[in-house]
PDB file of N, CA and C in Angstrom:
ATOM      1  N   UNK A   1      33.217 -23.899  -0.969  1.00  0.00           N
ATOM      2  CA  UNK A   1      33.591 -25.307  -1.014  1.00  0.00           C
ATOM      3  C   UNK A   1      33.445 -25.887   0.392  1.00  0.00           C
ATOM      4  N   UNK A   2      32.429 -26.633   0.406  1.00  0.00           N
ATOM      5  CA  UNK A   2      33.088 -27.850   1.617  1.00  0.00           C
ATOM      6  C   UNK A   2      33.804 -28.187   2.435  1.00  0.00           C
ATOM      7  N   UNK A   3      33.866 -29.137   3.276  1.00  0.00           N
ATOM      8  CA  UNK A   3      34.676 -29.332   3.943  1.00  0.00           C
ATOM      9  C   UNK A   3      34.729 -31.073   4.482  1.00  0.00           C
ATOM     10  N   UNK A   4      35.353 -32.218   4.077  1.00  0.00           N
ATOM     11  CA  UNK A   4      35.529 -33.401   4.577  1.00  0.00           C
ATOM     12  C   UNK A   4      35.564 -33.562   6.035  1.00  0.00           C
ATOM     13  N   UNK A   5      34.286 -33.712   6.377  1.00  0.00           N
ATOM     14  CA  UNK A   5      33.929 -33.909   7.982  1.00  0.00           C
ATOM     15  C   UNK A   5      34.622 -34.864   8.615  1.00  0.00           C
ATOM     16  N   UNK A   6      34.792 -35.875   8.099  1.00  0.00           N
ATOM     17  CA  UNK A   6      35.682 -37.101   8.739  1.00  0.00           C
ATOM     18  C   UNK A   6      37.291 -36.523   8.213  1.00  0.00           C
ATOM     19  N   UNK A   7      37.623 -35.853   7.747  1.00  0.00           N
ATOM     20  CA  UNK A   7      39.002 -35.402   7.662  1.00  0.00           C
ATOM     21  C   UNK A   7      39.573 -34.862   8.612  1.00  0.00           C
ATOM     22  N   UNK A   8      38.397 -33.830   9.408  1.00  0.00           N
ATOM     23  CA  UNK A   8      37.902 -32.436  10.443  1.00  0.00           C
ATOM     24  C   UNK A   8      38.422 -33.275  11.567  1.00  0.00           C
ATOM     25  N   UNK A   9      37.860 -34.264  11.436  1.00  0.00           N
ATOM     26  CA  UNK A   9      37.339 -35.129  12.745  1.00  0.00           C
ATOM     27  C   UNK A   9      38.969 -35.884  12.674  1.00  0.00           C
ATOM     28  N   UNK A  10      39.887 -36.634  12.260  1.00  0.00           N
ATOM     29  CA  UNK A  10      40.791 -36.765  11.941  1.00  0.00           C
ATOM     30  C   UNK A  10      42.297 -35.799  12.828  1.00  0.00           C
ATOM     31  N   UNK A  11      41.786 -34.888  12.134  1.00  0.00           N
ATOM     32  CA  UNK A  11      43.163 -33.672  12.677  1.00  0.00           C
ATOM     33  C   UNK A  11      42.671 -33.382  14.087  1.00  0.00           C
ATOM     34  N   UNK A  12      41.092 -33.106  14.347  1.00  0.00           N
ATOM     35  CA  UNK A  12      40.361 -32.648  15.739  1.00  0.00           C
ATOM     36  C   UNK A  12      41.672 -33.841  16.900  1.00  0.00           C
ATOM     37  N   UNK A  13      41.227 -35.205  16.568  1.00  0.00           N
ATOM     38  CA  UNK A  13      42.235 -36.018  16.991  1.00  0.00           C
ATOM     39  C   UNK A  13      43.744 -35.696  17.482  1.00  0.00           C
ATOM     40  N   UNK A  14      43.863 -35.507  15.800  1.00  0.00           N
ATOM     41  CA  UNK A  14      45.318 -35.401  16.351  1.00  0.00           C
ATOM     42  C   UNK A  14      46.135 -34.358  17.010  1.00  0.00           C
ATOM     43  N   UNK A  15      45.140 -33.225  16.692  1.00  0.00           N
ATOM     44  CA  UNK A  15      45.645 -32.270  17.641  1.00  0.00           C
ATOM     45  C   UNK A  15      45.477 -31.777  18.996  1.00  0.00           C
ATOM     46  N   UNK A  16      45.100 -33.204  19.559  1.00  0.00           N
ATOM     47  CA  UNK A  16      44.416 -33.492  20.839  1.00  0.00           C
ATOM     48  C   UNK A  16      45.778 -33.241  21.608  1.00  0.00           C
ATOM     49  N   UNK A  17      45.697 -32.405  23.271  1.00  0.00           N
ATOM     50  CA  UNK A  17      46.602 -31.939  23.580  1.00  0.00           C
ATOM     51  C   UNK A  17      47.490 -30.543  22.918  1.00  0.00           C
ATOM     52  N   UNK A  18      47.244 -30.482  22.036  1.00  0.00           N
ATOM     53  CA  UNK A  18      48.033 -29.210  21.371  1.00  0.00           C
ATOM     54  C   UNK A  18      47.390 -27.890  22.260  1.00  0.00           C
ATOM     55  N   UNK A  19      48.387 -27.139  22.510  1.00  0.00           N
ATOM     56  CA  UNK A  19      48.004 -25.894  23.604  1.00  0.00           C
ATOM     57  C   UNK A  19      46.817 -25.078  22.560  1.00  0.00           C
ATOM     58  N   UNK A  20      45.703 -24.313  23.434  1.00  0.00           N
ATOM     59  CA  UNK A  20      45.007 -23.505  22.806  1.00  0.00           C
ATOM     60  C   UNK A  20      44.705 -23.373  21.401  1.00  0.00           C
ATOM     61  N   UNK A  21      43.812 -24.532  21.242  1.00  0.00           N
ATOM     62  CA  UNK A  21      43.658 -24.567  19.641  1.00  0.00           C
ATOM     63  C   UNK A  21      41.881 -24.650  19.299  1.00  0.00           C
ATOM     64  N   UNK A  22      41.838 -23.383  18.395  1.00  0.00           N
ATOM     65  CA  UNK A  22      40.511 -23.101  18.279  1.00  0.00           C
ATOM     66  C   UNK A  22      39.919 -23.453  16.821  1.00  0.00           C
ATOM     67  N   UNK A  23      38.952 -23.775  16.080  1.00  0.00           N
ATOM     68  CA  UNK A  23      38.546 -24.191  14.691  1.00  0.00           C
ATOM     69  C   UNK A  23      37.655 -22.405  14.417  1.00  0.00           C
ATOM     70  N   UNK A  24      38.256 -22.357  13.079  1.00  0.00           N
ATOM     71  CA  UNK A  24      37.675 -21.458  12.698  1.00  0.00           C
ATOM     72  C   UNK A  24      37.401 -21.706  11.181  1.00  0.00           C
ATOM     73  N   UNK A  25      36.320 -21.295  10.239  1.00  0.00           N
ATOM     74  CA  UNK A  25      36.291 -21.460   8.884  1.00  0.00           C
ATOM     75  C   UNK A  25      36.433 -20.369   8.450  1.00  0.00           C
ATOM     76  N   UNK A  26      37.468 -20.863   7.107  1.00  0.00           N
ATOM     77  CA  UNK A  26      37.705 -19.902   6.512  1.00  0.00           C
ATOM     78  C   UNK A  26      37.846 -20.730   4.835  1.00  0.00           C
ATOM     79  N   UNK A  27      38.580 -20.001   4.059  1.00  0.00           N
ATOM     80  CA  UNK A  27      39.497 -20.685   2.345  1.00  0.00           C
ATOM     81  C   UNK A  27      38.093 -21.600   2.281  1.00  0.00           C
ATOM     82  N   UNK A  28      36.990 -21.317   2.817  1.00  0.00           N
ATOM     83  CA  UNK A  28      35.681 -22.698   2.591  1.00  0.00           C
ATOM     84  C   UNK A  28      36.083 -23.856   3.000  1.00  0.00           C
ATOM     85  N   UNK A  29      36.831 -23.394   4.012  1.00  0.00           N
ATOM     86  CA  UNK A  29      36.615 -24.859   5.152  1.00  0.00           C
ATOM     87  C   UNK A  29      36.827 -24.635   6.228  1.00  0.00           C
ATOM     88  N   UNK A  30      37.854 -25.394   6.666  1.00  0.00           N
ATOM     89  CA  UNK A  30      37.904 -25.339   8.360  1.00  0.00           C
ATOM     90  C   UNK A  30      39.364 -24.843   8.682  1.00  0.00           C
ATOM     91  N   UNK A  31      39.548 -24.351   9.545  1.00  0.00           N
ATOM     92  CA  UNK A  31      41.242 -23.699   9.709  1.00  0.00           C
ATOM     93  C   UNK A  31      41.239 -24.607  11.457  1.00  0.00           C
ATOM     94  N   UNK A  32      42.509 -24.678  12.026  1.00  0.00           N
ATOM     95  CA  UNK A  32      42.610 -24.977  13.003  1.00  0.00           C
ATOM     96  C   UNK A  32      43.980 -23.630  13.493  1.00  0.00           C
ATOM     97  N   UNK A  33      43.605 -23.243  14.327  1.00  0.00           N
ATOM     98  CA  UNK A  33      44.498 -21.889  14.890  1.00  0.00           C
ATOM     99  C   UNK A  33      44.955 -22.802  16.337  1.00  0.00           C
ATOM    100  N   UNK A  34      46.510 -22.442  16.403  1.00  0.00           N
ATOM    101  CA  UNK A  34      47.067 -22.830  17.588  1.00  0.00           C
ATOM    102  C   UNK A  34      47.909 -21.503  18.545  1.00  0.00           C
ATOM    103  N   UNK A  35      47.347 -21.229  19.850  1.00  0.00           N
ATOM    104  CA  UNK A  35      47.538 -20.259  20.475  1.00  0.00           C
ATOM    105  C   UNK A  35      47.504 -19.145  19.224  1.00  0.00           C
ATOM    106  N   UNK A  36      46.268 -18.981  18.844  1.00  0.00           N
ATOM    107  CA  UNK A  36      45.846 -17.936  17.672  1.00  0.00           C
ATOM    108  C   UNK A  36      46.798 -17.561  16.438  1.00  0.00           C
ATOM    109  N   UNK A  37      47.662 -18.585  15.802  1.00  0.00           N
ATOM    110  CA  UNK A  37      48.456 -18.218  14.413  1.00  0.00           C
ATOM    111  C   UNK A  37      47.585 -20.253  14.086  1.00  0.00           C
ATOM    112  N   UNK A  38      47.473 -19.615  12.564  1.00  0.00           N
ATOM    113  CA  UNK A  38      47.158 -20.561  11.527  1.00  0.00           C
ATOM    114  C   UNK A  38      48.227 -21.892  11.856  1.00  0.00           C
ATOM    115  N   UNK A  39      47.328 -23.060  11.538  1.00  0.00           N
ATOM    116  CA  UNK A  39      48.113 -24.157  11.996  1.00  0.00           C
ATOM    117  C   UNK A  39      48.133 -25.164  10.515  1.00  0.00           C
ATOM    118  N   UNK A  40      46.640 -25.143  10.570  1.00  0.00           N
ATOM    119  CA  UNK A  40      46.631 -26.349   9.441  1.00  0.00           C
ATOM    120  C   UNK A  40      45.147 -26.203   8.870  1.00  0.00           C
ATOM    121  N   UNK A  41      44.452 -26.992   8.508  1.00  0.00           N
ATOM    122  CA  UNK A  41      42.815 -27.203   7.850  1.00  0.00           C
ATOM    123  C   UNK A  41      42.680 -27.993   6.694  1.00  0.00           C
ATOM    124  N   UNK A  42      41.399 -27.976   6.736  1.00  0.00           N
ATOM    125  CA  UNK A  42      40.921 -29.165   5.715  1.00  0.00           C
ATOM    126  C   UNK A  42      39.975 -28.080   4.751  1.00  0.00           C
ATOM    127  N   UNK A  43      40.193 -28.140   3.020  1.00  0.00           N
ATOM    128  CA  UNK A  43      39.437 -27.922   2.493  1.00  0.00           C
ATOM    129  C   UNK A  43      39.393 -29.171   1.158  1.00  0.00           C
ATOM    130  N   UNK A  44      38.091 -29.296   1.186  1.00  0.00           N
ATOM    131  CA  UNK A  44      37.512 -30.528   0.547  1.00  0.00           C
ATOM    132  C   UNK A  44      38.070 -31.500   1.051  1.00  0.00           C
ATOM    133  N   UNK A  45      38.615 -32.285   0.184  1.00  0.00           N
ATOM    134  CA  UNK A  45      38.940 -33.572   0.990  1.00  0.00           C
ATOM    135  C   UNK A  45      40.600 -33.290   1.350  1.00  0.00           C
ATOM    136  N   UNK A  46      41.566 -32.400   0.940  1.00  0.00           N
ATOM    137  CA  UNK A  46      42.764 -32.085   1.270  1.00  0.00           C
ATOM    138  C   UNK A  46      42.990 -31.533   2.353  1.00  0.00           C
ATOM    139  N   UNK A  47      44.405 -32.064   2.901  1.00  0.00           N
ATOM    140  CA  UNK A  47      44.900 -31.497   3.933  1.00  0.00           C
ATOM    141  C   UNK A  47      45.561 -29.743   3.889  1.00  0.00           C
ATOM    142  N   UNK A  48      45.017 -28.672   4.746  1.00  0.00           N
ATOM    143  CA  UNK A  48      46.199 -27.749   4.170  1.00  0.00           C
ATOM    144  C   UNK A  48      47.434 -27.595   5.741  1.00  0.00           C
ATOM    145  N   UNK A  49      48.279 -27.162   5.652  1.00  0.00           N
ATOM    146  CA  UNK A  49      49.311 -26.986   6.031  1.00  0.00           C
ATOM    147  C   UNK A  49      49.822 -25.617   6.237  1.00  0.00           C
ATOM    148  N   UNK A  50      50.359 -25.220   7.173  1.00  0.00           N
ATOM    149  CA  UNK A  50      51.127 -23.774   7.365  1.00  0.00           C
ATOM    150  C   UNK A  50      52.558 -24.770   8.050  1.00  0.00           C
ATOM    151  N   UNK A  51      53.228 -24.698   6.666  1.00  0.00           N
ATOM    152  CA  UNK A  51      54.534 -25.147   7.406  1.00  0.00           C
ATOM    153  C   UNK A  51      55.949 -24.500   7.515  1.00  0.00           C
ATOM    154  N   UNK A  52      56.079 -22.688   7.210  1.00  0.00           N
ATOM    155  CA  UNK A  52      56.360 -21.816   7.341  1.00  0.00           C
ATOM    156  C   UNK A  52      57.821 -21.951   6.044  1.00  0.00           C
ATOM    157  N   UNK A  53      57.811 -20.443   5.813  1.00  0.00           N
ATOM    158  CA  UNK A  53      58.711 -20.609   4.867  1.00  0.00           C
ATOM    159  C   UNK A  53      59.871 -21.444   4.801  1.00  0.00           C
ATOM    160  N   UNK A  54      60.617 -21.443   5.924  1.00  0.00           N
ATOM    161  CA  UNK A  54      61.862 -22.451   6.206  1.00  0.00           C
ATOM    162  C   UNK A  54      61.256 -23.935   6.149  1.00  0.00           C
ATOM    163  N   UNK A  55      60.289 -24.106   6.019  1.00  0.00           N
ATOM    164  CA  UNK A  55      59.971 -25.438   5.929  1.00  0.00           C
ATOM    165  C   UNK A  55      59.275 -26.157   4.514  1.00  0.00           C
ATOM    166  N   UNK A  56      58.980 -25.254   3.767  1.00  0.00           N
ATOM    167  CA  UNK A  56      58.328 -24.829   2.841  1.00  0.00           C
ATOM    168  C   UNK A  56      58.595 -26.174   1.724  1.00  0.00           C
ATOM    169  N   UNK A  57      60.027 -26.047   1.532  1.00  0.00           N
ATOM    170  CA  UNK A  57      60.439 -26.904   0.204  1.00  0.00           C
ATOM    171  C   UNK A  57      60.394 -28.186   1.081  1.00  0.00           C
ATOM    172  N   UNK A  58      60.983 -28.477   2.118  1.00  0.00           N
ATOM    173  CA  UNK A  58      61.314 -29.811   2.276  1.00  0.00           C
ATOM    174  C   UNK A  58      59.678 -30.401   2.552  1.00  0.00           C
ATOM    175  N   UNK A  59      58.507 -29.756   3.181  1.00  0.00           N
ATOM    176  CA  UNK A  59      57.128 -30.305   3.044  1.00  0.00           C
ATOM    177  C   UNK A  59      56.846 -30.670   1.115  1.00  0.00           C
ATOM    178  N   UNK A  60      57.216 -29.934   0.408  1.00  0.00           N
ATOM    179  CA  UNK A  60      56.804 -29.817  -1.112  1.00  0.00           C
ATOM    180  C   UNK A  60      57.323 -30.984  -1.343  1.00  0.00           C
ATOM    181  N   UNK A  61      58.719 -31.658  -0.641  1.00  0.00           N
ATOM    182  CA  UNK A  61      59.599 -32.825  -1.355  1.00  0.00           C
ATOM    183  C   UNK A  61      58.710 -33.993  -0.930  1.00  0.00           C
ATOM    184  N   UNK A  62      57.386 -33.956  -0.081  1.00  0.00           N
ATOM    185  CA  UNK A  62      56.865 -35.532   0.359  1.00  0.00           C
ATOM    186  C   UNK A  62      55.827 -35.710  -0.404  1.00  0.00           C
ATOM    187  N   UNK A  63      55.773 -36.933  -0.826  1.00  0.00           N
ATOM    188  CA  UNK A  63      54.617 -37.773  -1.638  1.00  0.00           C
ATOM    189  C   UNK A  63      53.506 -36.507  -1.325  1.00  0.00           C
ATOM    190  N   UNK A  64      52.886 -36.760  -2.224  1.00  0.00           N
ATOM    191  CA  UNK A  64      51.691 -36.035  -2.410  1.00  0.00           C
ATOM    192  C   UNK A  64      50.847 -34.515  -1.878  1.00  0.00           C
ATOM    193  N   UNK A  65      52.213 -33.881  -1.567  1.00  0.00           N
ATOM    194  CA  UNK A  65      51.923 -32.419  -0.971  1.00  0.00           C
ATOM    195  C   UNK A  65      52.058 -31.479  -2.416  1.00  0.00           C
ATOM    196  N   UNK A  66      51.180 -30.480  -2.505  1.00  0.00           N
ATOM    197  CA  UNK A  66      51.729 -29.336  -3.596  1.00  0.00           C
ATOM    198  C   UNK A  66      51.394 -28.448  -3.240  1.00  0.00           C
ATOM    199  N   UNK A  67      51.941 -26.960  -3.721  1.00  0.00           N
ATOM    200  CA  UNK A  67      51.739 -26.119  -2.979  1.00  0.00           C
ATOM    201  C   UNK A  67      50.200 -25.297  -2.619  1.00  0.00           C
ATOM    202  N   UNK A  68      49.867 -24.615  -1.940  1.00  0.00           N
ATOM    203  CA  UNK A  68      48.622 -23.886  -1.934  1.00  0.00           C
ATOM    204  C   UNK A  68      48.333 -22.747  -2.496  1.00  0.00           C
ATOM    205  N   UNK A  69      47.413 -23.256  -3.050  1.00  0.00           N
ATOM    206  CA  UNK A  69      47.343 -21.875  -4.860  1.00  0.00           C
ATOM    207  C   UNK A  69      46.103 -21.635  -4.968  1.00  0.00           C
ATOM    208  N   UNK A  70      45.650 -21.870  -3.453  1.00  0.00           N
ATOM    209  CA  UNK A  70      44.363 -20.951  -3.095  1.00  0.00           C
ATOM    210  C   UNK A  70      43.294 -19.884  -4.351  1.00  0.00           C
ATOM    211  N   UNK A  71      44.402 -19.034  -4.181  1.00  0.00           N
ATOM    212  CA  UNK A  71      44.415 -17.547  -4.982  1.00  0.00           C
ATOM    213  C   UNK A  71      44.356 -17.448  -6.194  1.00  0.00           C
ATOM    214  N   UNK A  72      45.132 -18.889  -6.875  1.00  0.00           N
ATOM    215  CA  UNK A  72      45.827 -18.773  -8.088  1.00  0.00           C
ATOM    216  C   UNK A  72      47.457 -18.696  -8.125  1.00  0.00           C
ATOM    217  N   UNK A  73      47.870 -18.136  -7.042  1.00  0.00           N
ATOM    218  CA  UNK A  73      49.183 -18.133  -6.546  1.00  0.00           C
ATOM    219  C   UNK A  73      49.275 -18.799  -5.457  1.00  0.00           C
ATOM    220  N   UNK A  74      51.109 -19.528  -5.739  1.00  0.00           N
ATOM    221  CA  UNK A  74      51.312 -20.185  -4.743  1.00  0.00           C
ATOM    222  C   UNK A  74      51.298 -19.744  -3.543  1.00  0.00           C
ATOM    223  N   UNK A  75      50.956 -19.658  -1.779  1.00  0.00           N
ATOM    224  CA  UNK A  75      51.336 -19.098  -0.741  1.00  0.00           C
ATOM    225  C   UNK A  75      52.372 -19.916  -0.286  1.00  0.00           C
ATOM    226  N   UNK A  76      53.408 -19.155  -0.026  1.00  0.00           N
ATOM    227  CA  UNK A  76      54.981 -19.447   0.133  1.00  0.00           C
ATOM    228  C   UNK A  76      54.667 -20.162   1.922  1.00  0.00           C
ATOM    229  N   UNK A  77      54.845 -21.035   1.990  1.00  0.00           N
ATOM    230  CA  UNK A  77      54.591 -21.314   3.333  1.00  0.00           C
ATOM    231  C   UNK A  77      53.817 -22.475   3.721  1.00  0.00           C
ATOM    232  N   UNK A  78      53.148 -22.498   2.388  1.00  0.00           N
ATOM    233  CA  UNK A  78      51.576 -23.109   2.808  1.00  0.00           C
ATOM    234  C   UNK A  78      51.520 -24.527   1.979  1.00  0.00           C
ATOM    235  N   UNK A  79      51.192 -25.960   2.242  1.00  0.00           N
ATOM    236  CA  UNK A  79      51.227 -26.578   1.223  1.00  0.00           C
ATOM    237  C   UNK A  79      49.631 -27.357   1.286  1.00  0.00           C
ATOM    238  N   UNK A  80      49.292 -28.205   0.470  1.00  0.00           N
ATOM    239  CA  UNK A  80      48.070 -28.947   0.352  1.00  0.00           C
ATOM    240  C   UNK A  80      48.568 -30.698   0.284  1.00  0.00           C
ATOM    241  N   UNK A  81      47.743 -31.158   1.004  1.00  0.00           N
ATOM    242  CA  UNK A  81      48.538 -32.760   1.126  1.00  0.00           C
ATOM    243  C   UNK A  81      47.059 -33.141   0.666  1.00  0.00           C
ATOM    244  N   UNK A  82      47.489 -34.461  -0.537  1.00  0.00           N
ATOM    245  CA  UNK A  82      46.301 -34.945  -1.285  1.00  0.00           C
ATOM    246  C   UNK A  82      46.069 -36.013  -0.423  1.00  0.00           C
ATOM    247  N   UNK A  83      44.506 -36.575   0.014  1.00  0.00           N
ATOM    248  CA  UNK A  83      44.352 -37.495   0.849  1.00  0.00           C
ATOM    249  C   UNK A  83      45.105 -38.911   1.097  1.00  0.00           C
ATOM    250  N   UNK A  84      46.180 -39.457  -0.450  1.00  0.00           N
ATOM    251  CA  UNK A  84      46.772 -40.193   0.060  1.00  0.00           C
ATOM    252  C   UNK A  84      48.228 -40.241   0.922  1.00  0.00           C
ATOM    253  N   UNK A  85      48.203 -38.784   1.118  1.00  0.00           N
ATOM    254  CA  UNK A  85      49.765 -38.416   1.326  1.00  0.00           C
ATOM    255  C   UNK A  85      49.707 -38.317   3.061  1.00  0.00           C
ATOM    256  N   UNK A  86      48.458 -38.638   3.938  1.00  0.00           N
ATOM    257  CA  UNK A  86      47.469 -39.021   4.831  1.00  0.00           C
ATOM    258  C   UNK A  86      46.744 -40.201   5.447  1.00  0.00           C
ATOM    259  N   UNK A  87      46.807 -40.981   4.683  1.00  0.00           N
ATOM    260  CA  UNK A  87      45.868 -41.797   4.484  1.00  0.00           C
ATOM    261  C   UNK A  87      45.854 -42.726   5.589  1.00  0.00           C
ATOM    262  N   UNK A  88      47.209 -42.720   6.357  1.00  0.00           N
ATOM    263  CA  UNK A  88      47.722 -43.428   7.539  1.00  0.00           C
ATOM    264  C   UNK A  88      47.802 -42.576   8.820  1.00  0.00           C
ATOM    265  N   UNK A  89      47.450 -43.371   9.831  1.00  0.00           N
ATOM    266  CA  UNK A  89      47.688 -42.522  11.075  1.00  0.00           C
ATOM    267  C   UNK A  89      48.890 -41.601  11.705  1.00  0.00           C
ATOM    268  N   UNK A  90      49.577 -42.487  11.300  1.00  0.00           N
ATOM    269  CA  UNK A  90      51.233 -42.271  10.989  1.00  0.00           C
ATOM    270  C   UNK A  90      51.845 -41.022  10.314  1.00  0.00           C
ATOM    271  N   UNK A  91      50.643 -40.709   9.066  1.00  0.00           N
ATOM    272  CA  UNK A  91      51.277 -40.137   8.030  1.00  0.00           C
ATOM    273  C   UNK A  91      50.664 -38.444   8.534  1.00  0.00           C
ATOM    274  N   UNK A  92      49.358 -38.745   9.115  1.00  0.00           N
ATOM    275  CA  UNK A  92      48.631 -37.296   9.779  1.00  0.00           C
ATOM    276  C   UNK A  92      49.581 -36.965  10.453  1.00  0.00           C
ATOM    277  N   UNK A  93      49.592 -37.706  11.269  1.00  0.00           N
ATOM    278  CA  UNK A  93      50.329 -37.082  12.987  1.00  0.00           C
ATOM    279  C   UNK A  93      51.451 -36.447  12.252  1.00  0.00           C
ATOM    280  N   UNK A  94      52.407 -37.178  11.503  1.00  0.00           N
ATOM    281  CA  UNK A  94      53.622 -36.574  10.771  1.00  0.00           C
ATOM    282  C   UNK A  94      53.324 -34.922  10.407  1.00  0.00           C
ATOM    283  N   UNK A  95      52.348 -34.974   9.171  1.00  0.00           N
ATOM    284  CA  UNK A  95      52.296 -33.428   9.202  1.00  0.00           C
ATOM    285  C   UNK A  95      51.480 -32.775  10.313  1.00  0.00           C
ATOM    286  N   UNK A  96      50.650 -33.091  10.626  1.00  0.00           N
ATOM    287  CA  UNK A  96      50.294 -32.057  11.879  1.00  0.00           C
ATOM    288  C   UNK A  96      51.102 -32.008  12.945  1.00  0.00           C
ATOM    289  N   UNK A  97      52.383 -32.249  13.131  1.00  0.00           N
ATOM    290  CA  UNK A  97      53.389 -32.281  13.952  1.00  0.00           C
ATOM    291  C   UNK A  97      54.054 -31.126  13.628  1.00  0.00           C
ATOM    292  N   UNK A  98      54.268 -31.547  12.319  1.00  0.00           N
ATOM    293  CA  UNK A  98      55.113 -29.851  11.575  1.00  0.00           C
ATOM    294  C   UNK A  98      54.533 -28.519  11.464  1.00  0.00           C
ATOM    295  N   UNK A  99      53.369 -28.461  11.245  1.00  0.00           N
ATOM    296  CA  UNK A  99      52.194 -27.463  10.857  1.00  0.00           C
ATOM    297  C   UNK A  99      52.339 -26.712  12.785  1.00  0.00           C
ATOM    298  N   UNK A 100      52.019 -28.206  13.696  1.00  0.00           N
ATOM    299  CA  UNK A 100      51.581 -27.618  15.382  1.00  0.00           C
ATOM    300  C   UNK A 100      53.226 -27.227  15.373  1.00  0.00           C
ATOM    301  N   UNK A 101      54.759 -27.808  14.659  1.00  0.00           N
ATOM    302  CA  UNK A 101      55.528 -27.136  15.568  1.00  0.00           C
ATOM    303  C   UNK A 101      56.025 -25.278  14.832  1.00  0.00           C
ATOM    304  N   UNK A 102      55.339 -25.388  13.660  1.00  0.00           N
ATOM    305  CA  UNK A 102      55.816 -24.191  13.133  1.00  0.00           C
ATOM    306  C   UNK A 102      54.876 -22.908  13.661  1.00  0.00           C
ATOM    307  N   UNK A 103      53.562 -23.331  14.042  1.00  0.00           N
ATOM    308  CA  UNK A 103      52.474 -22.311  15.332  1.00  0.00           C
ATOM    309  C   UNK A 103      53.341 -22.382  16.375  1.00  0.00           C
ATOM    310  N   UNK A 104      53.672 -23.310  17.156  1.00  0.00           N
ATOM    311  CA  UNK A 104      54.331 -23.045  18.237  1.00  0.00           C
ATOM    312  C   UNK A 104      55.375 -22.082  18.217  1.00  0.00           C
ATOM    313  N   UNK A 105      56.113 -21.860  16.838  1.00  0.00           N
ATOM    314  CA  UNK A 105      57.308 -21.319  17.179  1.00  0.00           C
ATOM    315  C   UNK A 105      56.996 -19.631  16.758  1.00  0.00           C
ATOM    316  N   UNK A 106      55.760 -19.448  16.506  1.00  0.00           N
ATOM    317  CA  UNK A 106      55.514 -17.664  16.417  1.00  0.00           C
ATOM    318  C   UNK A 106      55.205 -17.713  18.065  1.00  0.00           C
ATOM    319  N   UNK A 107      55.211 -16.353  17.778  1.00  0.00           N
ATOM    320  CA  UNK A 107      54.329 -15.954  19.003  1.00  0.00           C
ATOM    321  C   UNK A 107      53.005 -15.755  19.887  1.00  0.00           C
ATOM    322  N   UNK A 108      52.235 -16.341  20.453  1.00  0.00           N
ATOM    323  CA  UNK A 108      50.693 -16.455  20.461  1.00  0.00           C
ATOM    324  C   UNK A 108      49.952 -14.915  19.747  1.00  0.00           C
ATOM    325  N   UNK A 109      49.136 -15.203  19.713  1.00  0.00           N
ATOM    326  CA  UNK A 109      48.155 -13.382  19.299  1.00  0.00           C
ATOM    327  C   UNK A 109      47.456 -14.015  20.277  1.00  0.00           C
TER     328      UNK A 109
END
């Protein structure tokens, strides 16, 4: 699957300043790794999210996030934000705030 280039280009933005953050593809798209643990990515036109288990439900409770079922199964941790749950500048920065502070809080690899 694809990957929404102007979505790419979007998060590239917003995670401008974020310490050591490298793009890697993977799930058939794009992953963004911060000081080397999973941060966030875009596959197709959705946002994905690593917003760690403790954060898990309260990301699931906002407009248009569900979980990531990649696999077929949900990954406990992980959610998918449908492009309108995004659609505002406002609304990115919001989750890639959560996604960059839940990387920040492991430990680099």
């Amino acid at each position: 699957m694809a990957f929404d280039e102007a979505v790419a280009e979007r998060v590239r933005k917003a995670l401008a300043g974020s310490p050591d953050v490298v793009e890697k593809r993977m799930f058939g798209g794009i992953a963004f790794m911060v000081r080397g643990n999973m941060c966030c990515g875009v596959i197709g036109d959705r946002l994905m999210l690593r917003v760690g288990p403790g954060g898990y439900e309260a990301a699931l409770s906002r407009p248009h996030a569900k979980p990531m079922d990649f696999t077929g199964r949900p990954m406990k941790g992980f959610v998918y934000v449908e492009p309108k749950g995004f659609a505002s500048a406002g609304d990115l920065k919001a989750w890639i705030a959560r996604a960059t502070g839940f990387a920040l809080s492991l430990p680099p690899k």
